[in-house]
N, C-alpha and C. Protein backbone atom coordinates (compact mmCIF):
# COMPACT_ATOMS: atom_id res chain seq x y z
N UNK A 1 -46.27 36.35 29.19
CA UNK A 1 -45.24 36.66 30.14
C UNK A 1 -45.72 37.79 31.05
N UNK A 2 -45.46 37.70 32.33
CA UNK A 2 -45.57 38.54 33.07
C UNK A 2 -47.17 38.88 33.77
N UNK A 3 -47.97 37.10 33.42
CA UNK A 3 -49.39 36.77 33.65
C UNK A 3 -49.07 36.04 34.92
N UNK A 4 -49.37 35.86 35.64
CA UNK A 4 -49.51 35.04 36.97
C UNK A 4 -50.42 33.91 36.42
N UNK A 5 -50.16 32.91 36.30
CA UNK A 5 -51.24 31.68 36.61
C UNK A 5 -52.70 31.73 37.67
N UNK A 6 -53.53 31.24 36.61
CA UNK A 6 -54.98 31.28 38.01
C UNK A 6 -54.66 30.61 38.73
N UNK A 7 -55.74 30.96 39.61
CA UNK A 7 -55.77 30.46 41.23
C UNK A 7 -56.15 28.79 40.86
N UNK A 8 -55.75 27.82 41.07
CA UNK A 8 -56.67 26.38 41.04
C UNK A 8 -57.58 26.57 41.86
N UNK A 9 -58.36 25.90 41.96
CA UNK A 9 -59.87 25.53 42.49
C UNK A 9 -59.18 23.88 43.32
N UNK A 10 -59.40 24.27 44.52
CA UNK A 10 -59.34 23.15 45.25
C UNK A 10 -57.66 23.10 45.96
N UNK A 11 -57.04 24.13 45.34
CA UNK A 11 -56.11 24.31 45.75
C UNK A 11 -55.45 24.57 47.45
N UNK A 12 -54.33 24.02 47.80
CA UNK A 12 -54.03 24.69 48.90
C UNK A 12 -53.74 26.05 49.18
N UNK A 13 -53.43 26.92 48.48
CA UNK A 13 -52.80 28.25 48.32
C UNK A 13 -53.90 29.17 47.53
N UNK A 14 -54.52 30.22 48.43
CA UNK A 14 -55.08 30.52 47.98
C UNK A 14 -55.09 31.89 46.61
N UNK A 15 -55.55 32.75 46.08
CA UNK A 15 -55.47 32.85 44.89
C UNK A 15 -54.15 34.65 44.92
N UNK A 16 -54.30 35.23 46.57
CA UNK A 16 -52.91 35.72 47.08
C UNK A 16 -51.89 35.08 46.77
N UNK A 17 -51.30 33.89 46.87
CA UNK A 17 -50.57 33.46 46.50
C UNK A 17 -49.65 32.73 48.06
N UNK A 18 -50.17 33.59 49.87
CA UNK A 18 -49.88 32.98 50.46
C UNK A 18 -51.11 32.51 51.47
N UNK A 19 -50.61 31.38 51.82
CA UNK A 19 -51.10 30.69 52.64
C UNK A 19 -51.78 31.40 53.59
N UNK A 20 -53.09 30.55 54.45
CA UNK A 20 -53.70 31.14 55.51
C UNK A 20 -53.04 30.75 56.93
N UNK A 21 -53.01 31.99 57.59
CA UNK A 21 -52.34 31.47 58.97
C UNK A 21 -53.22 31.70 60.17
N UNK A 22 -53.46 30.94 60.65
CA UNK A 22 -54.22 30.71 62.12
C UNK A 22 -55.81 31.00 62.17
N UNK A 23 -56.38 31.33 61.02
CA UNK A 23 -57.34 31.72 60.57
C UNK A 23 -58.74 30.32 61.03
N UNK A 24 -58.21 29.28 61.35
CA UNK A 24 -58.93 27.80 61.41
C UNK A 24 -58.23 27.19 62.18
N UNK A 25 -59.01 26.48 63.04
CA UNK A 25 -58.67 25.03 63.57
C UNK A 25 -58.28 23.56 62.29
N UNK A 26 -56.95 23.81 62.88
CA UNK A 26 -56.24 22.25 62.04
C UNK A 26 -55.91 21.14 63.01
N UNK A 27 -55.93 20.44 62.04
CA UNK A 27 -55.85 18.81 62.67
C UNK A 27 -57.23 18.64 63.53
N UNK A 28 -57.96 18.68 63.64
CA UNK A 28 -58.93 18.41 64.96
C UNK A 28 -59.02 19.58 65.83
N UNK A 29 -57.77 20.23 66.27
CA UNK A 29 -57.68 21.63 67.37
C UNK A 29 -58.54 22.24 67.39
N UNK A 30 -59.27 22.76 68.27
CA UNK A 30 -60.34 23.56 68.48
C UNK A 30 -60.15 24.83 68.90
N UNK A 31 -59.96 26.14 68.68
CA UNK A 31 -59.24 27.37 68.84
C UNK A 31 -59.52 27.40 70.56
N UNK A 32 -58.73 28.26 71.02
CA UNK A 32 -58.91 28.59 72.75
C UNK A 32 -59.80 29.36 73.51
N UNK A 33 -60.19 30.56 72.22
CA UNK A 33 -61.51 31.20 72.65
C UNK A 33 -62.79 30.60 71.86
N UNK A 34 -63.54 29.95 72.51
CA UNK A 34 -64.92 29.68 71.23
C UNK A 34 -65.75 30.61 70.86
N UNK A 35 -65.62 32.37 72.01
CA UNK A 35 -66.40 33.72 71.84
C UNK A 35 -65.26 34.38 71.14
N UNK A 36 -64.78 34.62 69.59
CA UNK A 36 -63.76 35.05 69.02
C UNK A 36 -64.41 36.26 69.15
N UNK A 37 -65.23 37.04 68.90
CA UNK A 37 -65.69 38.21 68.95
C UNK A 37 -65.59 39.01 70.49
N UNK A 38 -65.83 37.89 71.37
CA UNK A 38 -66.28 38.52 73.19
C UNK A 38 -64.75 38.98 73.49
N UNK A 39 -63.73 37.60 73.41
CA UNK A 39 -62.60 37.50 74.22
C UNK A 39 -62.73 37.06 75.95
N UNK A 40 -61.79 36.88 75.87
CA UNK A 40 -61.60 35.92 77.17
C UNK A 40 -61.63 36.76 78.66
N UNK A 41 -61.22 37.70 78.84
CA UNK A 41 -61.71 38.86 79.70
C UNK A 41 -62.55 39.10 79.71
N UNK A 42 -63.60 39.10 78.65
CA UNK A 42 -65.31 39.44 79.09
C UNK A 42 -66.06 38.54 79.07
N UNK A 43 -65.67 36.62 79.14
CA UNK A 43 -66.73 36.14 79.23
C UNK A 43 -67.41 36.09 80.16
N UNK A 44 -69.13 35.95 80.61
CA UNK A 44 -69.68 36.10 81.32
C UNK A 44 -70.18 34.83 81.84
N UNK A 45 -70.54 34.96 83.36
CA UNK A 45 -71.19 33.42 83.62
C UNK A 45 -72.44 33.51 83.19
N UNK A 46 -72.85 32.05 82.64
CA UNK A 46 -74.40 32.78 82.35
C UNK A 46 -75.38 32.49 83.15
N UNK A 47 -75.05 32.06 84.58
CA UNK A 47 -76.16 32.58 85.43
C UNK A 47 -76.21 33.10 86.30
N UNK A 48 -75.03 33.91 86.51
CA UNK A 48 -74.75 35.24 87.56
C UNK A 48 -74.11 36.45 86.66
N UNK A 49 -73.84 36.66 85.21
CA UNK A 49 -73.79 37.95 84.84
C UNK A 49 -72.54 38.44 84.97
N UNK A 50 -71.81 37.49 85.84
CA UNK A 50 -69.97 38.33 86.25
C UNK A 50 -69.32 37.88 85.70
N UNK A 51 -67.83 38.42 85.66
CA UNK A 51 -67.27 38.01 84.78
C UNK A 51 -66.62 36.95 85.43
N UNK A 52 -65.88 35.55 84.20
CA UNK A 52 -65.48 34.61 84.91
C UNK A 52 -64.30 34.86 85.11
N UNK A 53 -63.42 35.50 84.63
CA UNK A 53 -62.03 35.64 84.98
C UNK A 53 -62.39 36.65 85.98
N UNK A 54 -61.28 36.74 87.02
CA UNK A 54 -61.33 37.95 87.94
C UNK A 54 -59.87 38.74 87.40
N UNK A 55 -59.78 39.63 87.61
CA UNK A 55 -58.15 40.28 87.31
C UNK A 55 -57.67 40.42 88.66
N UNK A 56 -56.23 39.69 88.55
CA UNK A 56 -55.77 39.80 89.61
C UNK A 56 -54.04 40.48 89.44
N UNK A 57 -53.60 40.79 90.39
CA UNK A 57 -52.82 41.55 90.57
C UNK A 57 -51.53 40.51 90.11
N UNK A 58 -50.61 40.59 89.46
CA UNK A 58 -49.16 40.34 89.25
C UNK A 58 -48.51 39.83 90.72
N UNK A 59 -47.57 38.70 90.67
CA UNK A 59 -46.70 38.46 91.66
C UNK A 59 -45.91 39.28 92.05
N UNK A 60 -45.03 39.65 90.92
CA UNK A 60 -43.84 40.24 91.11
C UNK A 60 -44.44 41.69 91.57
N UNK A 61 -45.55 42.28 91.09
CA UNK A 61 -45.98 44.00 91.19
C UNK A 61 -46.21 43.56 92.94
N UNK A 62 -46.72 42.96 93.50
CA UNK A 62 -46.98 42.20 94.83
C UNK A 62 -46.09 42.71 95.70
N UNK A 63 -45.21 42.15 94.95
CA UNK A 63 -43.56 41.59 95.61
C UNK A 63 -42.86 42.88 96.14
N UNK A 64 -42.91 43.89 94.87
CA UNK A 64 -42.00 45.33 94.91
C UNK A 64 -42.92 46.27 96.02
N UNK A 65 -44.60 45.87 95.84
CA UNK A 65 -44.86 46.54 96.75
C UNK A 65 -44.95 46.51 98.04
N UNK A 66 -44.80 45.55 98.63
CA UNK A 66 -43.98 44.47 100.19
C UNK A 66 -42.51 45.28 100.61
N UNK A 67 -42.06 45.27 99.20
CA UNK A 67 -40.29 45.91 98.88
C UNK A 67 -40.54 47.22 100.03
N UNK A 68 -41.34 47.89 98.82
CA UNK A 68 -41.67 49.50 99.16
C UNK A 68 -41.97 50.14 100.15
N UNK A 69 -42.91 49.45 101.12
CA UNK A 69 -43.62 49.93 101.84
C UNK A 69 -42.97 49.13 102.99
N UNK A 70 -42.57 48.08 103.28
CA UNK A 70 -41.55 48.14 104.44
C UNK A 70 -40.45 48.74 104.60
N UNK A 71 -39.48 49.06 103.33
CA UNK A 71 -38.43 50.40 103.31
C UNK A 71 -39.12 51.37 103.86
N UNK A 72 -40.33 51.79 103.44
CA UNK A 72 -40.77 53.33 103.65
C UNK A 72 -41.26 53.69 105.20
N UNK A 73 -41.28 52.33 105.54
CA UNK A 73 -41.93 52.38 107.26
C UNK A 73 -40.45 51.97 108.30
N UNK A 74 -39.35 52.25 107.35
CA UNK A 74 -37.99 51.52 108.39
C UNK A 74 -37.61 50.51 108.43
N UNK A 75 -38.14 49.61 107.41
CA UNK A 75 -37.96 47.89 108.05
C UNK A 75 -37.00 47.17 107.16
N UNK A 76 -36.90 45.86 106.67
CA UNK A 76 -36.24 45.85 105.90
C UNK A 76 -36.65 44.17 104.79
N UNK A 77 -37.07 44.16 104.18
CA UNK A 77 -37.22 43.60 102.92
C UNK A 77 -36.42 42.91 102.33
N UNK A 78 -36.44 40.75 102.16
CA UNK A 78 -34.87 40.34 101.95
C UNK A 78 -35.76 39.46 100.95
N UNK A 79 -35.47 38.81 100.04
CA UNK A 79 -36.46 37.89 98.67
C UNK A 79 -35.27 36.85 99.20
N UNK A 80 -35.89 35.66 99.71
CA UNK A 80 -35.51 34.65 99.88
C UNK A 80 -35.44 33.67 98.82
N UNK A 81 -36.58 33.36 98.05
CA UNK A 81 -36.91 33.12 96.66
C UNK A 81 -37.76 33.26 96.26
N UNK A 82 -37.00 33.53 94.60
CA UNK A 82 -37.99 33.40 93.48
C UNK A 82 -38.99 32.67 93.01
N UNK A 83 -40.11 33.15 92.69
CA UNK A 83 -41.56 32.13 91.85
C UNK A 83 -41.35 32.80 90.42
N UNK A 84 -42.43 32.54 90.18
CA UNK A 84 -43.32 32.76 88.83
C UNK A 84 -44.08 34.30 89.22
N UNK A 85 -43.43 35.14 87.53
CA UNK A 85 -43.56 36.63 88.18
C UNK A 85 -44.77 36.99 88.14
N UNK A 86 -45.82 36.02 87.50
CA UNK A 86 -47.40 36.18 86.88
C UNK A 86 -48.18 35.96 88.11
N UNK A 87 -47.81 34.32 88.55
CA UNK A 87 -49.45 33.92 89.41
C UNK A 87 -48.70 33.21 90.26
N UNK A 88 -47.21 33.33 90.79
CA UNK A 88 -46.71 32.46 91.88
C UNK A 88 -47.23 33.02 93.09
N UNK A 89 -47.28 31.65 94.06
CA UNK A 89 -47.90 31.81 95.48
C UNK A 89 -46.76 32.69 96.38
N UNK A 90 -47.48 33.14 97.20
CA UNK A 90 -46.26 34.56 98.48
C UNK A 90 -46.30 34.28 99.52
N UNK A 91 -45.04 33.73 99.85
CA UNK A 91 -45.04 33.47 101.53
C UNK A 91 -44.45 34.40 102.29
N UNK A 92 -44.70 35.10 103.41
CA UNK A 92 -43.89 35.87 104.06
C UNK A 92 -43.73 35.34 105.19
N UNK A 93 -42.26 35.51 105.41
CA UNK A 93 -41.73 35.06 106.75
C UNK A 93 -41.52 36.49 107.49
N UNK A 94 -42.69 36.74 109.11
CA UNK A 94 -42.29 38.41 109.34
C UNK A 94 -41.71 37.79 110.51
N UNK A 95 -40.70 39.04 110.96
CA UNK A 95 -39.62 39.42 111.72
C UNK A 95 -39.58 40.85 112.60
N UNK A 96 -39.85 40.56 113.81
CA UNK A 96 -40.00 41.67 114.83
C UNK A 96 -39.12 41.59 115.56
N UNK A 97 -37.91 42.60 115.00
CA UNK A 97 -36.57 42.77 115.47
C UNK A 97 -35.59 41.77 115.75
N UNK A 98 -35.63 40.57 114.93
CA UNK A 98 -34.96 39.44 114.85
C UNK A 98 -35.94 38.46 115.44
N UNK A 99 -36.88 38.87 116.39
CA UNK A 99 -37.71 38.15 116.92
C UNK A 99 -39.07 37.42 116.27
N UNK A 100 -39.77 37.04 117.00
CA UNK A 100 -41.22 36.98 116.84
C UNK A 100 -41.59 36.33 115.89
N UNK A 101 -41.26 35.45 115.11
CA UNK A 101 -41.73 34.94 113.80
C UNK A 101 -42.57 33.83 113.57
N UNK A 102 -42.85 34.49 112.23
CA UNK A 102 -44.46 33.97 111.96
C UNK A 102 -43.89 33.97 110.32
N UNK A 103 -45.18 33.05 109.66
CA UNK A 103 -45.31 32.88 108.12
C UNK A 103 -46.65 33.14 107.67
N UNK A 104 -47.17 33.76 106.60
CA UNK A 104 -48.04 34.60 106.07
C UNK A 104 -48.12 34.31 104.80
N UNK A 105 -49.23 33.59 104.70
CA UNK A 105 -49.57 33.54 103.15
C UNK A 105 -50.90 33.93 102.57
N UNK A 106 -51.03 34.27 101.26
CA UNK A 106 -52.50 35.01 100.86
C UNK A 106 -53.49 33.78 100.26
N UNK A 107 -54.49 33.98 100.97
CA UNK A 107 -55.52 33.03 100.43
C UNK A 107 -56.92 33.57 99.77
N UNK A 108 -57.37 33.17 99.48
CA UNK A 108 -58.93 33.66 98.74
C UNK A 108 -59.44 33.44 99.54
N UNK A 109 -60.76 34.13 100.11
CA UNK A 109 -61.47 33.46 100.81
C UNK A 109 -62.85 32.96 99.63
N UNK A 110 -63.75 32.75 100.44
CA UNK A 110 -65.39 32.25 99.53
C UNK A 110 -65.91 32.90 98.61
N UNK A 111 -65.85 34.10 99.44
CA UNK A 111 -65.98 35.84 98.30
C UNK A 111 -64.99 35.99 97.11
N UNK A 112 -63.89 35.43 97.15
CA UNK A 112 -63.13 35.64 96.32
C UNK A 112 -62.32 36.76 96.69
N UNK A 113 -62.27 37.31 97.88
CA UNK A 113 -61.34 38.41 98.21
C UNK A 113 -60.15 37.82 98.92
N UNK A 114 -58.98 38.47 98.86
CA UNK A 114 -57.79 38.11 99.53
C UNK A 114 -57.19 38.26 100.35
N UNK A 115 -56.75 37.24 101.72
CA UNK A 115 -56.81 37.75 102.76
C UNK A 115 -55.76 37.11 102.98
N UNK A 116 -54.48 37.98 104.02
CA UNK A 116 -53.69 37.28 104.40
C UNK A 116 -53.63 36.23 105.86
N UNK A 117 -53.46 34.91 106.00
CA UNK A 117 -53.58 33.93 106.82
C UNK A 117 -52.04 33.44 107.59
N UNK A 118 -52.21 33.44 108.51
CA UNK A 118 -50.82 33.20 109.00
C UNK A 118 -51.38 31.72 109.31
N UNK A 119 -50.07 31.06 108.63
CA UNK A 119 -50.05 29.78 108.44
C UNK A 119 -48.69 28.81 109.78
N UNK A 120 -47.58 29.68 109.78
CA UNK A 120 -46.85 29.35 111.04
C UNK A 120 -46.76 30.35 111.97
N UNK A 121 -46.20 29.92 113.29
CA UNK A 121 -45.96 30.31 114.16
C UNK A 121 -44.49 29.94 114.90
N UNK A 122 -44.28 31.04 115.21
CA UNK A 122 -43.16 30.86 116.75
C UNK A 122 -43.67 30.76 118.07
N UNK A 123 -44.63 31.14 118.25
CA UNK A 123 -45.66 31.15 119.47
C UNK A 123 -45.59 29.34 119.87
N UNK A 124 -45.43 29.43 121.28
CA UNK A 124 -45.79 28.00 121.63
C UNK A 124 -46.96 27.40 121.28
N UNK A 125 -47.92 28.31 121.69
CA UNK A 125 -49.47 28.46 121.64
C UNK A 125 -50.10 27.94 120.40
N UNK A 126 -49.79 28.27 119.51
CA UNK A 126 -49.80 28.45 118.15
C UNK A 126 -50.87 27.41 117.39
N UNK A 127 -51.75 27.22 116.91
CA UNK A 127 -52.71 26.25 116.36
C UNK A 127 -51.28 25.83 114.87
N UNK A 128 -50.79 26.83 114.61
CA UNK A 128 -50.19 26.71 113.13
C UNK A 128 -48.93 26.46 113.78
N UNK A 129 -48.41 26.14 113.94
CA UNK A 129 -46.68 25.93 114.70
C UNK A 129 -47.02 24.32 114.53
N UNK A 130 -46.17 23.62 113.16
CA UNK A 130 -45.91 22.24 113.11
C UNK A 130 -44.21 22.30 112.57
N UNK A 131 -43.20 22.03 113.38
CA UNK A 131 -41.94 21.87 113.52
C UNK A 131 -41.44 23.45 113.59
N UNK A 132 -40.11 23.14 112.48
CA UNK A 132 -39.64 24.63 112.70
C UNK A 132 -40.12 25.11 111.07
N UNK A 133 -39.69 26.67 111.67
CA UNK A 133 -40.34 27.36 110.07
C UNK A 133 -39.33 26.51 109.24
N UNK A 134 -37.98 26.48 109.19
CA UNK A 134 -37.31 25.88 107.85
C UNK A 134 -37.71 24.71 107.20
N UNK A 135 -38.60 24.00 108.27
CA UNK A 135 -39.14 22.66 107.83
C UNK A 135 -40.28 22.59 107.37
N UNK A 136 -40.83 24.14 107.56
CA UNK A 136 -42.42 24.37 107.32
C UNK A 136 -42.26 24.72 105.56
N UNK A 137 -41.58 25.97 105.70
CA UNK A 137 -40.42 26.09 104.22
C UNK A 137 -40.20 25.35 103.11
N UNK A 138 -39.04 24.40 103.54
CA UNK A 138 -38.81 22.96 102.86
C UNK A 138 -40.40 22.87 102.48
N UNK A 139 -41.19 22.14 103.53
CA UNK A 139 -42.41 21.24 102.85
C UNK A 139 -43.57 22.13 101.82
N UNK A 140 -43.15 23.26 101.43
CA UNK A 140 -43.79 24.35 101.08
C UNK A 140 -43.16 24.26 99.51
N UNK A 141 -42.26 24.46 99.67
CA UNK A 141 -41.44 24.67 98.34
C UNK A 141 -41.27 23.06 97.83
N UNK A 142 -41.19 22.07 98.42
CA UNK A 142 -41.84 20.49 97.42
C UNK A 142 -42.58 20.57 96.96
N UNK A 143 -43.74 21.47 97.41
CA UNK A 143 -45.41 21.01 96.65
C UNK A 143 -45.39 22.50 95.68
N UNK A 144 -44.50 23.40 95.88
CA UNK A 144 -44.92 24.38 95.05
C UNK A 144 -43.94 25.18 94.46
N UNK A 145 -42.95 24.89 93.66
CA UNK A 145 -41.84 25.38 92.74
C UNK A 145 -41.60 27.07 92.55
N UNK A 146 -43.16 27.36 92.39
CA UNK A 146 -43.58 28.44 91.82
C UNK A 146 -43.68 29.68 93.03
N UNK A 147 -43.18 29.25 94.44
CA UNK A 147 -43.43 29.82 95.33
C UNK A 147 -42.43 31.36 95.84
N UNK A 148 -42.90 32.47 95.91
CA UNK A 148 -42.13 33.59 96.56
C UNK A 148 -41.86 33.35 97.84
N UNK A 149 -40.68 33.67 98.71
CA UNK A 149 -40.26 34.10 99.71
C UNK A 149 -40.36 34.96 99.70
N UNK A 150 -40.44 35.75 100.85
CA UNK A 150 -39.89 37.03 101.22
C UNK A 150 -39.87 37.23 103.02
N UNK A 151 -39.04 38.05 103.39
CA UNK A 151 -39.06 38.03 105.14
C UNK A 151 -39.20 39.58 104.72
N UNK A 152 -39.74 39.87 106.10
CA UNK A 152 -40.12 41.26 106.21
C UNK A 152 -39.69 41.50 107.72
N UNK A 153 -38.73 42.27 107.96
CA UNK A 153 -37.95 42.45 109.51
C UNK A 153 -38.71 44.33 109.83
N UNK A 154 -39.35 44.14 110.55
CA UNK A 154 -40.27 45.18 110.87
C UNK A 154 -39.52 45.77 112.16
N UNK A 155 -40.07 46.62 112.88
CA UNK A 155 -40.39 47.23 114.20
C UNK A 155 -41.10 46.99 115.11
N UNK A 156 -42.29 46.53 114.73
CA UNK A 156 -43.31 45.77 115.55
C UNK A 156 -44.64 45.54 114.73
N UNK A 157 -45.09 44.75 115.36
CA UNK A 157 -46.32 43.84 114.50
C UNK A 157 -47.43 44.60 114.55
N UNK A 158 -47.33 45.98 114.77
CA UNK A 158 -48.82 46.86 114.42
C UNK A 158 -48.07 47.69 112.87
N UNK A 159 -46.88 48.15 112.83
CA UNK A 159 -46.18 48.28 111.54
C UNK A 159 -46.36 47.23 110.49
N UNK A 160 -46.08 46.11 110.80
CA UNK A 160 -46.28 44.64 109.86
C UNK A 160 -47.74 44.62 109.49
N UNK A 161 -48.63 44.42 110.47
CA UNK A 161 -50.34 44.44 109.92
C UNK A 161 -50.37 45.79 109.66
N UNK A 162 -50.12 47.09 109.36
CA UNK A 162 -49.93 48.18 108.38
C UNK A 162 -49.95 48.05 106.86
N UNK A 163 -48.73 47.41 107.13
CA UNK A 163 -47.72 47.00 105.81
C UNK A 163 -48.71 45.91 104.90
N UNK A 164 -49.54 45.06 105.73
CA UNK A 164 -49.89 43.81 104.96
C UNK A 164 -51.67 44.48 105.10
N UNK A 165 -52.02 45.59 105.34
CA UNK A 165 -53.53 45.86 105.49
C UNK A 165 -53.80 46.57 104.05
N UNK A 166 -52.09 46.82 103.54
CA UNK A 166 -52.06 47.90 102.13
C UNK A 166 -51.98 46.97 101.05
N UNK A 167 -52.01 45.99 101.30
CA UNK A 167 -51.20 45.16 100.56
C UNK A 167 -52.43 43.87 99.95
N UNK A 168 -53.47 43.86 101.05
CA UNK A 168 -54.17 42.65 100.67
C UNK A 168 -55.14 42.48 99.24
């Protein structure tokens, strides 16, 4: 009395008495990091030495700082809609005194650096001006759920490329 039974041999349970958890790939599954020791933030490419993940900045941290820094320059800051607070895409619709509008979104370039691209226009002129922005909008938010709004109603468009030179 008061002996615990041995461990079986071949047993599921090992001789602790509980079970192993996550310790192995079951069923077939193959774990998510195969460098368990490196981790996934430091894997390296192995024939350029860098790392393959890049760290990139938060949506939402993005978002507040768009917030911030057009309050702080006079302007005014409206979230049209919500994305995904991690890695959703940012459209800005800017606004020069009710006027002037344009749409602004961030792209990678080749380098991998981020640059903001104005994608519509109000300008007649405009290479990017295909219908109206609400329709540009609409066809924006079909292909991408995950997408931020935001309008940014400025003072003038040397304040706005300010605002978006801090920001890229």
């Amino acid at each position: 009395m008061g002996k615990r039974p041995p461990a079986r041999l071949g047993g599921r349970i090992p001789a602790g008495g509980q079970p192993w958890r996550g310790d192995r790939a079951r069923h077939g599954h193959v774990h998510a990091l195969a460098h368990r020791a490196v981790g996934a933030g430091r894997l390296q490419a192995a024939d350029r030495g860098q790392p393959v993940i890049e760290p990139r900045l938060a949506t939402h941290v993005r978002i507040e700082a768009l917030k911030r820094l057009t309050a702080a320059s006079g302007g005014f800051a409206t979230i049209i809609a919500k994305g995904d607070p991690v890695s959703g895409a940012i459209l800005i619709a800017r606004t020069v005194r009710g006027q002037d509008n344009a749409l602004f979104e961030l792209f990678r370039g080749l380098d991998g650096q981020a640059e903001w691209q104005e994608v519509w226009s109000d300008d007649s002129g405009s290479l990017a001006r295909q219908g109206s922005m609400d329709e540009y909008v609409e066809r924006r938010r079909l292909r991408d759920a995950d997408l931020w709004i935001i309008e940014l109603d400025v003072a003038s468009r040397a304040q706005f490329n300010a605002i978006m030179g801090q920001t890229s």
